[in-house]
Protein backbone atom coordinates (compact mmCIF):
# COMPACT_ATOMS: atom_id res chain seq x y z
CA UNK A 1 23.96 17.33 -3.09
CA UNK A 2 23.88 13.72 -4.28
CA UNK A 3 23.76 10.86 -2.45
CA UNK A 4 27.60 10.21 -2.28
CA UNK A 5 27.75 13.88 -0.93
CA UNK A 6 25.19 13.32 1.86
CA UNK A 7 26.87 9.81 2.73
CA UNK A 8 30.41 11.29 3.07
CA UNK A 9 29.03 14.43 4.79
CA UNK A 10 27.12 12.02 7.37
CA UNK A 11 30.42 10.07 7.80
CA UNK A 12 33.07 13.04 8.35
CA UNK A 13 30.24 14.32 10.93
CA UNK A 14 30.23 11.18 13.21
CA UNK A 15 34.30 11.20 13.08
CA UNK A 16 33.85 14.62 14.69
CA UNK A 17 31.43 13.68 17.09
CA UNK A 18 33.40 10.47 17.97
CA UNK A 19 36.37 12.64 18.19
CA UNK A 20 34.56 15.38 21.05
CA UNK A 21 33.11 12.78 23.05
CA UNK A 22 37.18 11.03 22.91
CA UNK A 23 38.40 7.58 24.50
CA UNK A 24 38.31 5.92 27.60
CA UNK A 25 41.12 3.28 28.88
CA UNK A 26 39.47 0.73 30.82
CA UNK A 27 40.96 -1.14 34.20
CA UNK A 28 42.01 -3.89 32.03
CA UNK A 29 44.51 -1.43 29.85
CA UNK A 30 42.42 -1.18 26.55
CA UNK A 31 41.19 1.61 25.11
CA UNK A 32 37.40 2.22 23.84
CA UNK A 33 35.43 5.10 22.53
CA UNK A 34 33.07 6.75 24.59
CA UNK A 35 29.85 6.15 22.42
CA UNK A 36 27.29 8.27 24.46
CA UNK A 37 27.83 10.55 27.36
CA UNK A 38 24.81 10.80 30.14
CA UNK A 39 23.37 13.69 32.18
CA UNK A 40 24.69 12.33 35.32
CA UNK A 41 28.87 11.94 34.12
CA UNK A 42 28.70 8.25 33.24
CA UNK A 43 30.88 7.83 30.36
CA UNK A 44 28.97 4.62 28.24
CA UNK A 45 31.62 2.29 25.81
CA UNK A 46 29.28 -0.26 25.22
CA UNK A 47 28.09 -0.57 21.60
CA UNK A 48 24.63 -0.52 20.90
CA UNK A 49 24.03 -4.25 20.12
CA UNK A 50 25.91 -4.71 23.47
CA UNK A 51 23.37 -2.25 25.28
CA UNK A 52 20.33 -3.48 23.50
CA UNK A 53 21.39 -7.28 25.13
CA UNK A 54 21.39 -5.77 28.61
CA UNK A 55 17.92 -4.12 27.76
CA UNK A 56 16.79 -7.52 26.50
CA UNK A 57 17.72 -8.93 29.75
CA UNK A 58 15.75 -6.61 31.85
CA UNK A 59 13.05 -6.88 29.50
CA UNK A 60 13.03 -10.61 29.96
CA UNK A 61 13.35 -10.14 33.72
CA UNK A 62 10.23 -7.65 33.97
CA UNK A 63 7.75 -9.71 31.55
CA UNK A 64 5.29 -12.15 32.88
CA UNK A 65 5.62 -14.48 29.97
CA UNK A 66 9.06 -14.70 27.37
CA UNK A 67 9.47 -12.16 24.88
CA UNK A 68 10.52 -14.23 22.06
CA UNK A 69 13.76 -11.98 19.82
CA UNK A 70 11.77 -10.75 16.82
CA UNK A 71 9.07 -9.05 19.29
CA UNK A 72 12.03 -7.13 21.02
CA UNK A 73 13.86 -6.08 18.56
CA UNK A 74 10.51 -4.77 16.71
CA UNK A 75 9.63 -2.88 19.98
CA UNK A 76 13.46 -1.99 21.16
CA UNK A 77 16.14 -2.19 17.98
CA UNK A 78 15.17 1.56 16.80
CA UNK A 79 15.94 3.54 20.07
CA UNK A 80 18.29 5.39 20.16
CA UNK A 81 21.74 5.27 22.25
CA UNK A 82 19.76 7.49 24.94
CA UNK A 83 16.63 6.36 25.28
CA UNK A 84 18.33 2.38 25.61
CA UNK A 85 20.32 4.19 28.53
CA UNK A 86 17.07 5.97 30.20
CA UNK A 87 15.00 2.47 29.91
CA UNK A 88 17.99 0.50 31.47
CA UNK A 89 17.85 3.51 34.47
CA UNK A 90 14.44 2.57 34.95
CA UNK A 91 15.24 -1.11 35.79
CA UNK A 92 18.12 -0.08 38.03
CA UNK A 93 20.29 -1.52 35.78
CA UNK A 94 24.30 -1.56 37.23
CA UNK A 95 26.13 0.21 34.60
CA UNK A 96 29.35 -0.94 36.33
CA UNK A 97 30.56 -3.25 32.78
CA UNK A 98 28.94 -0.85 30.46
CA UNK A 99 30.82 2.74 31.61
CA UNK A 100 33.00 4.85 33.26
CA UNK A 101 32.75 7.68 35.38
């Protein structure tokens, strides 16, 4: 396959992902889609950048000394969805803004 082939493939893949995992209306009346769906029910809307922020944040929090942007996102901006979730559960983060149950 070429790389058009591989590209499309990719993209009709994540529609049907996105479509499993479905929507979620939040208190205020809009409606999100459920990016990533943890172990324990919690059903995350948050995008990634948004997610990455909050771990930024607790980063910050934790360090002795500032973590200046281009240090985080060297160490942070490659995890994926999961692994942002499982580092924020390790700070105790409230998930409460974030997702659903």
């Amino acid at each position: 396959m070429g790389l058009k082939a591989w590209q499309l493939r990719y993209r009709i893949l994540q529609e049907r992902e996105q479509k499993q995992r479905g929507n979620v209306t939040l208190s205020d009346g809009t409606t999100k889609p459920i990016q990533y769906i943890s172990s324990n029910g919690l059903k995350f809307h948050a995008t990634k950048d948004a997610m990455l922020s909050e771990l930024y944040e607790a980063v910050q929090r934790d360090s002795y000394y500032p973590i200046k942007p281009f240090h985080f996102e060297r160490d942070y901006s490659w995890l994926s969805y999961e692994e942002i979730v499982k580092k924020l559960e390790q700070y105790n983060w409230d998930f409460s803004e974030l997702a659903t149950k």
